[in-house]
PDB file of N, CA and C in Angstrom:
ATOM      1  N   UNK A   1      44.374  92.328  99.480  1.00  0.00           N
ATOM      2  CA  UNK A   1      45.412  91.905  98.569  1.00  0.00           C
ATOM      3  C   UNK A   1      46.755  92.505  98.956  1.00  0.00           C
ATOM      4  N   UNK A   2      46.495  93.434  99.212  1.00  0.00           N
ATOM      5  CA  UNK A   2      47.968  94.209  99.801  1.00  0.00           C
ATOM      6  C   UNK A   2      48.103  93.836 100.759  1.00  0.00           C
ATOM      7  N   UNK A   3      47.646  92.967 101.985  1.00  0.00           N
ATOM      8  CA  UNK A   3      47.688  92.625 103.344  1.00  0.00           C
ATOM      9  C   UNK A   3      49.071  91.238 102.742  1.00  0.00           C
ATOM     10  N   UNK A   4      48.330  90.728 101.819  1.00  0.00           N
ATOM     11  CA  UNK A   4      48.933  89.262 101.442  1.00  0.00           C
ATOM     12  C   UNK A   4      50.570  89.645 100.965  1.00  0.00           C
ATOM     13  N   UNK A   5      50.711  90.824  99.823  1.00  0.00           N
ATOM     14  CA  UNK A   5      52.076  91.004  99.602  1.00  0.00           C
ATOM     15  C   UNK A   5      52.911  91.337 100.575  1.00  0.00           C
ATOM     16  N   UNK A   6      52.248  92.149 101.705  1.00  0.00           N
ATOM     17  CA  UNK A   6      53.307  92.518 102.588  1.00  0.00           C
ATOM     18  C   UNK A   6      53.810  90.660 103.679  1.00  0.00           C
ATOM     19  N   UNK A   7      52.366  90.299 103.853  1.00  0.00           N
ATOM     20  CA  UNK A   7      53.205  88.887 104.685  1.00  0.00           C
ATOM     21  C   UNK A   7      53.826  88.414 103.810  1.00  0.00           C
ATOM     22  N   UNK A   8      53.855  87.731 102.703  1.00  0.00           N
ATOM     23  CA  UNK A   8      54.923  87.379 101.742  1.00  0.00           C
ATOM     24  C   UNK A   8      56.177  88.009 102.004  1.00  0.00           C
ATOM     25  N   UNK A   9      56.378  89.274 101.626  1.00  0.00           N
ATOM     26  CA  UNK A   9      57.603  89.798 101.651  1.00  0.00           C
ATOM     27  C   UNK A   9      58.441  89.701 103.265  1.00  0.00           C
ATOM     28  N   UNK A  10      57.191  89.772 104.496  1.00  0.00           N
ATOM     29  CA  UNK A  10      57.877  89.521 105.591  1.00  0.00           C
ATOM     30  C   UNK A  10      58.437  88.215 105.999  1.00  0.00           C
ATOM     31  N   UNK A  11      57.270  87.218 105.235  1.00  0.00           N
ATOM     32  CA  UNK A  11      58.244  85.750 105.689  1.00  0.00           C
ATOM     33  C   UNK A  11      59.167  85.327 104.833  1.00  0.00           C
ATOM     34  N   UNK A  12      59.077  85.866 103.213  1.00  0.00           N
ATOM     35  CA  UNK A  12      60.241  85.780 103.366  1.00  0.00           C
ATOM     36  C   UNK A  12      61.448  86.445 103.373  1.00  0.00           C
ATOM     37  N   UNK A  13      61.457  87.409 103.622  1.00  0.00           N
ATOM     38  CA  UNK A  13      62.813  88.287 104.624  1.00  0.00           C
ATOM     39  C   UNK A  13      63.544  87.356 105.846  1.00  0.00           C
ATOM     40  N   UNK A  14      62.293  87.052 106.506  1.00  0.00           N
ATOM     41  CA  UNK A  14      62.535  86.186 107.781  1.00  0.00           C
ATOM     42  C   UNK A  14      63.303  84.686 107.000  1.00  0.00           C
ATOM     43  N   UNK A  15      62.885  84.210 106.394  1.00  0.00           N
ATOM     44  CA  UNK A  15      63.355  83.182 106.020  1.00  0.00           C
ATOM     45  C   UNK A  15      64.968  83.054 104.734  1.00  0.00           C
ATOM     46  N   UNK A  16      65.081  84.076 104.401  1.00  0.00           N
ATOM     47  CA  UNK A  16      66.136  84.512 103.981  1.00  0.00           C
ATOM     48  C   UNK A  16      67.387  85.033 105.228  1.00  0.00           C
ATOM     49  N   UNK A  17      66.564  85.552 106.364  1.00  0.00           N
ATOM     50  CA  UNK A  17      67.339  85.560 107.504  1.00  0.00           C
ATOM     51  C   UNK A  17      68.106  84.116 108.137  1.00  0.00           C
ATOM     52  N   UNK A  18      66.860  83.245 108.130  1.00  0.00           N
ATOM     53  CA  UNK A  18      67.120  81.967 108.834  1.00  0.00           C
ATOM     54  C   UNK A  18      68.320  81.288 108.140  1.00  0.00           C
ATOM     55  N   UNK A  19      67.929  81.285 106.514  1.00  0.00           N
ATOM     56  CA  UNK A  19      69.213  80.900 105.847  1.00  0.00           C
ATOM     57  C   UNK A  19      70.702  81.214 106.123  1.00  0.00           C
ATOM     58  N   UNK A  20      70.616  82.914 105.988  1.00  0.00           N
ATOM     59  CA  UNK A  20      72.002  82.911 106.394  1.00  0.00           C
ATOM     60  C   UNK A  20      72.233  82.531 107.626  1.00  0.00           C
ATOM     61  N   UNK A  21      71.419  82.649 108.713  1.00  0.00           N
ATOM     62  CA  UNK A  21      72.059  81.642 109.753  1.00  0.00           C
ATOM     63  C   UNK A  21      72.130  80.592 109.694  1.00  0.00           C
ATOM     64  N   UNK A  22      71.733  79.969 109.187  1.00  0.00           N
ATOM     65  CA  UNK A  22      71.738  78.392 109.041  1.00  0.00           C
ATOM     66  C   UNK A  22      73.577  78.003 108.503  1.00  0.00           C
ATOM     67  N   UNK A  23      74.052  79.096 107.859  1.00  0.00           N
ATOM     68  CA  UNK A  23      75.427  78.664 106.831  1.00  0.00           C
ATOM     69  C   UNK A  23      76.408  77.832 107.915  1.00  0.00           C
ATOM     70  N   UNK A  24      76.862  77.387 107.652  1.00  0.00           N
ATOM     71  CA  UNK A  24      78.283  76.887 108.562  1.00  0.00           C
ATOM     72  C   UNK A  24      78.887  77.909 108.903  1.00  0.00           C
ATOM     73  N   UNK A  25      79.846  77.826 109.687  1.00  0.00           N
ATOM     74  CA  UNK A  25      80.911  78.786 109.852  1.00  0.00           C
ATOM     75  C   UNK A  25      81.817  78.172 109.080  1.00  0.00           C
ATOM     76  N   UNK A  26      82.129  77.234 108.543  1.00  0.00           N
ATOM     77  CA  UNK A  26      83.591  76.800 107.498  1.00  0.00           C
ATOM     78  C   UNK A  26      83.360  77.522 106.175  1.00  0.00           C
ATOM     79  N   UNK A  27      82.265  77.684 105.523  1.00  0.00           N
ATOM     80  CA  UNK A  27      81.204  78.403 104.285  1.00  0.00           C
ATOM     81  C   UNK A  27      81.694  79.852 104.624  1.00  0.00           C
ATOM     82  N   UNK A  28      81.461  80.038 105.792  1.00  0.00           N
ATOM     83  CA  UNK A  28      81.521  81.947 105.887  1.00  0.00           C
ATOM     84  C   UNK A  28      82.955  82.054 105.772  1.00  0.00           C
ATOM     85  N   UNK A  29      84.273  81.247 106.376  1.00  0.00           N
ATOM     86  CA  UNK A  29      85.357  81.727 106.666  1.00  0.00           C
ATOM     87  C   UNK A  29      86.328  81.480 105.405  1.00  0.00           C
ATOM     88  N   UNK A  30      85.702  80.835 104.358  1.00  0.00           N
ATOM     89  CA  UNK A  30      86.404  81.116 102.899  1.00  0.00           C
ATOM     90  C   UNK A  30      86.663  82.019 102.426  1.00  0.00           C
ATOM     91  N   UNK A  31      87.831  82.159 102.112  1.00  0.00           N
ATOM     92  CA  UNK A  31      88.584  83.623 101.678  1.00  0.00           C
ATOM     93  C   UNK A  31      87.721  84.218 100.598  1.00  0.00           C
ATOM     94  N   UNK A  32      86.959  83.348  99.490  1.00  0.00           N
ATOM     95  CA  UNK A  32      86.350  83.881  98.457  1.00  0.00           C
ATOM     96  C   UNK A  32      84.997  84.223  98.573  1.00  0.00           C
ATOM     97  N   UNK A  33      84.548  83.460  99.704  1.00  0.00           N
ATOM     98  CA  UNK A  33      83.297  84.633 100.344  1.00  0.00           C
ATOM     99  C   UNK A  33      83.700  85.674 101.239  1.00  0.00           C
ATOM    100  N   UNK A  34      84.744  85.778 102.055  1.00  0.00           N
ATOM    101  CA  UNK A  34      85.186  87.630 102.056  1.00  0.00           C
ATOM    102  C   UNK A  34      85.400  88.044 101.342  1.00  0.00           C
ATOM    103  N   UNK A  35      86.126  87.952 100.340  1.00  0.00           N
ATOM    104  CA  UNK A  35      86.296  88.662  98.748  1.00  0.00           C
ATOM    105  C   UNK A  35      84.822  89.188  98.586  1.00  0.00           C
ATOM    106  N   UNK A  36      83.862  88.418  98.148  1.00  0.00           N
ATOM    107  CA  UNK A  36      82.516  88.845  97.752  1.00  0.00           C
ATOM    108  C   UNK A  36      81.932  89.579  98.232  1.00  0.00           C
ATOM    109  N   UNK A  37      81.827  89.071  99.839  1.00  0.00           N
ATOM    110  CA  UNK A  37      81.254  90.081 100.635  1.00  0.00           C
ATOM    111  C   UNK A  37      81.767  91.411 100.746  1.00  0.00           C
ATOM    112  N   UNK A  38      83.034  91.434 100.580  1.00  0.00           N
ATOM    113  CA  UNK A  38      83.974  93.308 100.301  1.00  0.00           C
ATOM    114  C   UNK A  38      83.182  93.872  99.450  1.00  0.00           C
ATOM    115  N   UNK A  39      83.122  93.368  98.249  1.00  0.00           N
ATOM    116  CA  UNK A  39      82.856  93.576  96.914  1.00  0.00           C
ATOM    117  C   UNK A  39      81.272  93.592  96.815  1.00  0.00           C
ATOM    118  N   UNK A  40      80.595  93.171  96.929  1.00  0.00           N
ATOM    119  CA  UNK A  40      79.273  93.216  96.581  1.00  0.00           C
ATOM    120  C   UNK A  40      78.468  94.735  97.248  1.00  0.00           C
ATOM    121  N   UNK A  41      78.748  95.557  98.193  1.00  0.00           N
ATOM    122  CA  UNK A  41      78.109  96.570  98.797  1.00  0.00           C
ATOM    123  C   UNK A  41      78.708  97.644  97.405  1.00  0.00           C
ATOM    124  N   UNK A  42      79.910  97.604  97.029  1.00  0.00           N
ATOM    125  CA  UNK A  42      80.524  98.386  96.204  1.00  0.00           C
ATOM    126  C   UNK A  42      79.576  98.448  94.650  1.00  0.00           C
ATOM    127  N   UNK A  43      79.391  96.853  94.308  1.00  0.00           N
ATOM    128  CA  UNK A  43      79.226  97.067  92.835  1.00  0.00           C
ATOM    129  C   UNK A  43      77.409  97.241  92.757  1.00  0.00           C
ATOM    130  N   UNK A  44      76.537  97.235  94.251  1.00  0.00           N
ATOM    131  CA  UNK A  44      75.479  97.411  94.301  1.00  0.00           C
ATOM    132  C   UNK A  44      75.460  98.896  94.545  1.00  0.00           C
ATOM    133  N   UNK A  45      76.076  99.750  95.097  1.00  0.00           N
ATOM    134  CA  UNK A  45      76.346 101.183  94.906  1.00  0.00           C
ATOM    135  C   UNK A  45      76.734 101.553  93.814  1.00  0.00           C
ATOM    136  N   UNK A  46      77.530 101.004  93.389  1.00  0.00           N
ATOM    137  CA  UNK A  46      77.575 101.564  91.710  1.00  0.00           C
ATOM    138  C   UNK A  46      76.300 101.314  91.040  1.00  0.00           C
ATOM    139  N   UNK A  47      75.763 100.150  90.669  1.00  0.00           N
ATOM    140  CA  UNK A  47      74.830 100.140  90.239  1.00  0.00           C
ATOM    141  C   UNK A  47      73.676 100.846  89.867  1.00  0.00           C
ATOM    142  N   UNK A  48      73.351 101.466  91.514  1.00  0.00           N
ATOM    143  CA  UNK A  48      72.287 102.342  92.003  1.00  0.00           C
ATOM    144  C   UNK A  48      72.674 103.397  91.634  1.00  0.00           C
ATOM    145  N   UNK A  49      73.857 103.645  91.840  1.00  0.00           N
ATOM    146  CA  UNK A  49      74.101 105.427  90.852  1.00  0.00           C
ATOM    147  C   UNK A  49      74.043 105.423  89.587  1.00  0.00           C
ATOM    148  N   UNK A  50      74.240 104.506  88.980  1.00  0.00           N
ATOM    149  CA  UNK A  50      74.630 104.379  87.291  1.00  0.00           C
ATOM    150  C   UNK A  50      72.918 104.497  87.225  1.00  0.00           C
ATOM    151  N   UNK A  51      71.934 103.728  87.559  1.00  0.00           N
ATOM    152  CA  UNK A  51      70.710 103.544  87.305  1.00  0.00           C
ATOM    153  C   UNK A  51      69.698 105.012  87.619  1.00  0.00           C
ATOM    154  N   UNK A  52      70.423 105.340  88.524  1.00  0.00           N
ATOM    155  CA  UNK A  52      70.136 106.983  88.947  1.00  0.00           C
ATOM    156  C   UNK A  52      70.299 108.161  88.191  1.00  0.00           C
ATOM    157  N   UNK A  53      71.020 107.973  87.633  1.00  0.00           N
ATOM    158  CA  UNK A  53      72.202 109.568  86.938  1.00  0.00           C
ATOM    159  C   UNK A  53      71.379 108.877  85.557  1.00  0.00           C
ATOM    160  N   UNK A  54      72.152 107.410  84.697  1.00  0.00           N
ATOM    161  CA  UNK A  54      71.418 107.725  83.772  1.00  0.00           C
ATOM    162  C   UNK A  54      70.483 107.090  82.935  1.00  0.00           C
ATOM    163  N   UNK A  55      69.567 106.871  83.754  1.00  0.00           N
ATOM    164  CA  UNK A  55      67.913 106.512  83.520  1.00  0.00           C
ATOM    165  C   UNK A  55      66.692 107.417  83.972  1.00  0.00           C
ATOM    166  N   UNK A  56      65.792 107.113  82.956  1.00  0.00           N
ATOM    167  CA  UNK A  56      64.758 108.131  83.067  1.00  0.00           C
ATOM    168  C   UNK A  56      63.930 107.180  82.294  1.00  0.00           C
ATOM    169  N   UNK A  57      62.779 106.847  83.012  1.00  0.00           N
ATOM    170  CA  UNK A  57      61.991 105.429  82.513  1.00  0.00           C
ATOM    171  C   UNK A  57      62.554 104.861  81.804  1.00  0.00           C
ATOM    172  N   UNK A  58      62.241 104.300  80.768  1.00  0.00           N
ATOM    173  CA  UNK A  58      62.106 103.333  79.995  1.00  0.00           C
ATOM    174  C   UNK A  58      63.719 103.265  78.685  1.00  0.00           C
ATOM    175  N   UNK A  59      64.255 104.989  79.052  1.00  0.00           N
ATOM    176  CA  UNK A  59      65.345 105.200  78.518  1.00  0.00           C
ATOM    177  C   UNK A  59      66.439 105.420  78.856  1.00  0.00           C
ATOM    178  N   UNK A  60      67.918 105.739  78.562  1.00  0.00           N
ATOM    179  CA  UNK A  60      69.137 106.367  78.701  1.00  0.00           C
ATOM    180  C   UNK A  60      68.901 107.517  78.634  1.00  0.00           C
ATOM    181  N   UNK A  61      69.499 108.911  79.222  1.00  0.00           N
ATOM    182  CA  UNK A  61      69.868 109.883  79.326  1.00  0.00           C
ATOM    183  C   UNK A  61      71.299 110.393  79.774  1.00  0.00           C
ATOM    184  N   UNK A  62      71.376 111.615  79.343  1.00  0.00           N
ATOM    185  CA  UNK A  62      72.550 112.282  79.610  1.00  0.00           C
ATOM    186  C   UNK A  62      72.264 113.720  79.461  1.00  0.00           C
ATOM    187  N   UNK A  63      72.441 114.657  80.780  1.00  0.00           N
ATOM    188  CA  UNK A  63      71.802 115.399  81.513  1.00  0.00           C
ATOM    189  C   UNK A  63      72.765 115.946  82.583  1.00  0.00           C
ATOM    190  N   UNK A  64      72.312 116.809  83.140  1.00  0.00           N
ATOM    191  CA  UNK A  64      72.705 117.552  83.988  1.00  0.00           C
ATOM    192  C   UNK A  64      73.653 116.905  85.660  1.00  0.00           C
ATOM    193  N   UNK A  65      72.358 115.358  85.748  1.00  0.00           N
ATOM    194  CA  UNK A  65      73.209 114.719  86.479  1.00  0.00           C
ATOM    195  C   UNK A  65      74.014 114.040  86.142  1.00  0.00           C
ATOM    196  N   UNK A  66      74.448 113.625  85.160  1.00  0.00           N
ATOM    197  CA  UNK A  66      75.715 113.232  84.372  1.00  0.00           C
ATOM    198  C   UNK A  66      77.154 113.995  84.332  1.00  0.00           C
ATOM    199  N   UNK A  67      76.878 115.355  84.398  1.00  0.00           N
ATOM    200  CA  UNK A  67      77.776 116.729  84.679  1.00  0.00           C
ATOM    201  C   UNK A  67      78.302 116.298  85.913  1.00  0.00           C
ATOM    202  N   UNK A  68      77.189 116.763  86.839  1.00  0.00           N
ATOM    203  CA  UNK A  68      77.056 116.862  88.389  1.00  0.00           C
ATOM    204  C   UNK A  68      77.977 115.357  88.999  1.00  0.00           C
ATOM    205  N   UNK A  69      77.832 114.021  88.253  1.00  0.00           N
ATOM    206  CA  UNK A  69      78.895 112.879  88.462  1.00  0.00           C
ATOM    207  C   UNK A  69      80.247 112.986  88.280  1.00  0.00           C
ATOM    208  N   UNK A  70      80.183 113.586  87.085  1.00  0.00           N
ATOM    209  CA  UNK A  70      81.569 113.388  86.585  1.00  0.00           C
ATOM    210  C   UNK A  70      82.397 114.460  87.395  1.00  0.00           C
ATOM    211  N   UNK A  71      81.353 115.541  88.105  1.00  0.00           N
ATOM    212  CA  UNK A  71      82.396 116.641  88.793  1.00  0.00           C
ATOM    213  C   UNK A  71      82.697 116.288  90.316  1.00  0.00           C
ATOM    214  N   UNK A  72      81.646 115.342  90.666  1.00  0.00           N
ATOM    215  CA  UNK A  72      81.807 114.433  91.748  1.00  0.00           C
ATOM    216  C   UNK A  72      83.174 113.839  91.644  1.00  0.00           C
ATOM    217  N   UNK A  73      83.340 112.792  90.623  1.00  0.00           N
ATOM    218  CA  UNK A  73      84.283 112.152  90.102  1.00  0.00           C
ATOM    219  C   UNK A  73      85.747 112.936  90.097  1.00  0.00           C
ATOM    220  N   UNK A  74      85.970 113.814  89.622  1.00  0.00           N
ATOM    221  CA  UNK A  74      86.873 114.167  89.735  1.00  0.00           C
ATOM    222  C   UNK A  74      87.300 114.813  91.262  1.00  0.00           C
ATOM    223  N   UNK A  75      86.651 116.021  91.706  1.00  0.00           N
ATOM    224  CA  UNK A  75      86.456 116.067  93.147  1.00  0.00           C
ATOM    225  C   UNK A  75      87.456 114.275  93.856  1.00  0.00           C
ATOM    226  N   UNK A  76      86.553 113.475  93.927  1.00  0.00           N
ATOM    227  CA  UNK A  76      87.112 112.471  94.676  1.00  0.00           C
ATOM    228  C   UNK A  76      88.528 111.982  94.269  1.00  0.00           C
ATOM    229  N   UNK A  77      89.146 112.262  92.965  1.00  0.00           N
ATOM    230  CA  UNK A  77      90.583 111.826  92.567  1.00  0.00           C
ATOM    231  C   UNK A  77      91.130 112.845  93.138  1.00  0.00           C
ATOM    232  N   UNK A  78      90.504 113.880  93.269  1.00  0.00           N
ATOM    233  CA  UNK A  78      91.660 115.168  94.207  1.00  0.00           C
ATOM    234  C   UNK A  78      91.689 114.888  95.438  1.00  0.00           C
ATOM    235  N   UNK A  79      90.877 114.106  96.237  1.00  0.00           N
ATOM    236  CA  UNK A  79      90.813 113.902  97.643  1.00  0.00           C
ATOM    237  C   UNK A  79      90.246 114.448  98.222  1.00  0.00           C
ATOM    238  N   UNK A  80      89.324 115.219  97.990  1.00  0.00           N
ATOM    239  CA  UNK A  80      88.367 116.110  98.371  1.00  0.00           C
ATOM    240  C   UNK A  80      87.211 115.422  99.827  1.00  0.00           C
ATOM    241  N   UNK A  81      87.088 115.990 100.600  1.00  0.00           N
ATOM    242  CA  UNK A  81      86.524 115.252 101.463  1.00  0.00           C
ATOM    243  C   UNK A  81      84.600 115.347 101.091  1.00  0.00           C
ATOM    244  N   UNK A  82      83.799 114.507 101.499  1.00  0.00           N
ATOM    245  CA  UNK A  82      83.204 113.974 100.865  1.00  0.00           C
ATOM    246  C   UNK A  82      81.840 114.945 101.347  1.00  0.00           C
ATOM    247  N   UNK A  83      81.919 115.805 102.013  1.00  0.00           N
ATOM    248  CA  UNK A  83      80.609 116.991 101.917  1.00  0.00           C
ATOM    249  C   UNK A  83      81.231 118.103 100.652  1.00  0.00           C
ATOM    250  N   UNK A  84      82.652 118.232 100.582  1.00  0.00           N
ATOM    251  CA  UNK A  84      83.133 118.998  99.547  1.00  0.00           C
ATOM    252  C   UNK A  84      82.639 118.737  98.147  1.00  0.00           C
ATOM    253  N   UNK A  85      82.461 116.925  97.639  1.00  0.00           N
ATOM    254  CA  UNK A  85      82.102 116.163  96.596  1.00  0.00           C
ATOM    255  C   UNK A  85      80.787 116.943  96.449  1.00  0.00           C
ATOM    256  N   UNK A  86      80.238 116.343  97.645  1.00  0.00           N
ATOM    257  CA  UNK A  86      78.247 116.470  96.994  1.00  0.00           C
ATOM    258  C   UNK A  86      78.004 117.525  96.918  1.00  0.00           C
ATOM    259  N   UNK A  87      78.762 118.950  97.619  1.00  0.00           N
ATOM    260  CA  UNK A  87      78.607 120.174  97.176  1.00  0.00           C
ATOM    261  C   UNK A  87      78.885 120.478  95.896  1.00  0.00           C
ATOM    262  N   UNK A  88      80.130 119.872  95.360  1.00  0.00           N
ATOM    263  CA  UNK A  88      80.738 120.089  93.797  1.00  0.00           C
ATOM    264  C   UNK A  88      79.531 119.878  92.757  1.00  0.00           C
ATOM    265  N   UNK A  89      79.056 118.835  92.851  1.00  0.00           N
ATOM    266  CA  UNK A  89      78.285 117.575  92.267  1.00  0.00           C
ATOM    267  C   UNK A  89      76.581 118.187  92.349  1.00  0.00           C
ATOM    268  N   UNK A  90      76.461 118.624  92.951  1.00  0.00           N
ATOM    269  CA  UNK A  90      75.050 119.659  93.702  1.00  0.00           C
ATOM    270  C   UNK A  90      75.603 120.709  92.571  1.00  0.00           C
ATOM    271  N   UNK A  91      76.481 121.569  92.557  1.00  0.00           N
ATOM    272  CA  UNK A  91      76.779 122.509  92.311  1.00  0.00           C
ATOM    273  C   UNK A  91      76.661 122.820  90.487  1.00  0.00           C
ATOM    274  N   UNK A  92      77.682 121.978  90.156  1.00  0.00           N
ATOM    275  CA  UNK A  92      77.653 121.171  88.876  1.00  0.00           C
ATOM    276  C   UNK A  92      76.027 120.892  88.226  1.00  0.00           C
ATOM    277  N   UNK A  93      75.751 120.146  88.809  1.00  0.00           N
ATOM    278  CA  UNK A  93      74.564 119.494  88.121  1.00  0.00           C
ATOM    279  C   UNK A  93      73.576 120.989  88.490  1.00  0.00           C
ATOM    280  N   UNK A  94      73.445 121.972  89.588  1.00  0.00           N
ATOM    281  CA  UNK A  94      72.481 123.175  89.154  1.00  0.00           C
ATOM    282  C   UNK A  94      72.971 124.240  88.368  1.00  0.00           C
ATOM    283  N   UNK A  95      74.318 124.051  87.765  1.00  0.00           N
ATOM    284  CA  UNK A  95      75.056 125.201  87.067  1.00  0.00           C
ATOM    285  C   UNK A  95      74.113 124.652  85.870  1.00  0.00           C
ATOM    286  N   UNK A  96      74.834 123.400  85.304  1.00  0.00           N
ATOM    287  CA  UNK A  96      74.567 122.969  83.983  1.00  0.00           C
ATOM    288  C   UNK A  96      72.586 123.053  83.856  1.00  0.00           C
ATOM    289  N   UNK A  97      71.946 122.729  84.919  1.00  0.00           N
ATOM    290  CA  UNK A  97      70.470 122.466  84.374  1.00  0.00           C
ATOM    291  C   UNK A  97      70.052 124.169  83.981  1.00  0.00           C
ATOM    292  N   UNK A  98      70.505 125.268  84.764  1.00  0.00           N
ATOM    293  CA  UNK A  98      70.241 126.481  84.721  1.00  0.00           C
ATOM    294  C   UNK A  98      70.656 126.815  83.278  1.00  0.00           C
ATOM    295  N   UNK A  99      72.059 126.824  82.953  1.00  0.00           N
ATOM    296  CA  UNK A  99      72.450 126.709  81.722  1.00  0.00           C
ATOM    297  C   UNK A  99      71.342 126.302  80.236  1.00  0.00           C
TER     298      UNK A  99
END
């Protein structure tokens, strides 16, 4: 049974591949599918952090990695370069859980 989900998922990967090749090139070179394409890696990274920081099964939380974001967050409006962030943010979020 598990043999079967994985070919599923491989053909269709493969066939989700074929699609996007299949597109025209007049389809790809629309300004509002570069727009999207900018945009979509961004609001799927957000996503994944928001779903990260504050979920915990089946619920909402607000927690230590919630701290540890927001000190991220600020960090990055100062310009902070971005091993400086996850140190802040690391830092933050083991101050507050110790706390």
């Amino acid at each position: 049974m598990m043999w079967a989900g994985i070919a599923v998922t491989a053909v269709g990967a493969y066939l989700l591949k074929l699609a996007g090749l299949s597109i025209p090139a007049t389809v790809l070179e629309h300004p509002l599918v570069h727009r999207v394409a900018d945009l979509l890696p961004v609001a799927l990274l957000a996503a994944l952090v928001a779903v990260q920081v504050f979920g915990e099964q089946q619920s909402l939380v607000l927690d230590a990695r919630a701290a540890g974001l927001g000190a991220a967050v600020v960090a990055l409006l100062l310009r902070a370069p971005f091993i400086v962030v996850v140190l802040v943010a690391a830092l933050t979020a083991g101050i507050v859980r110790m706390l």
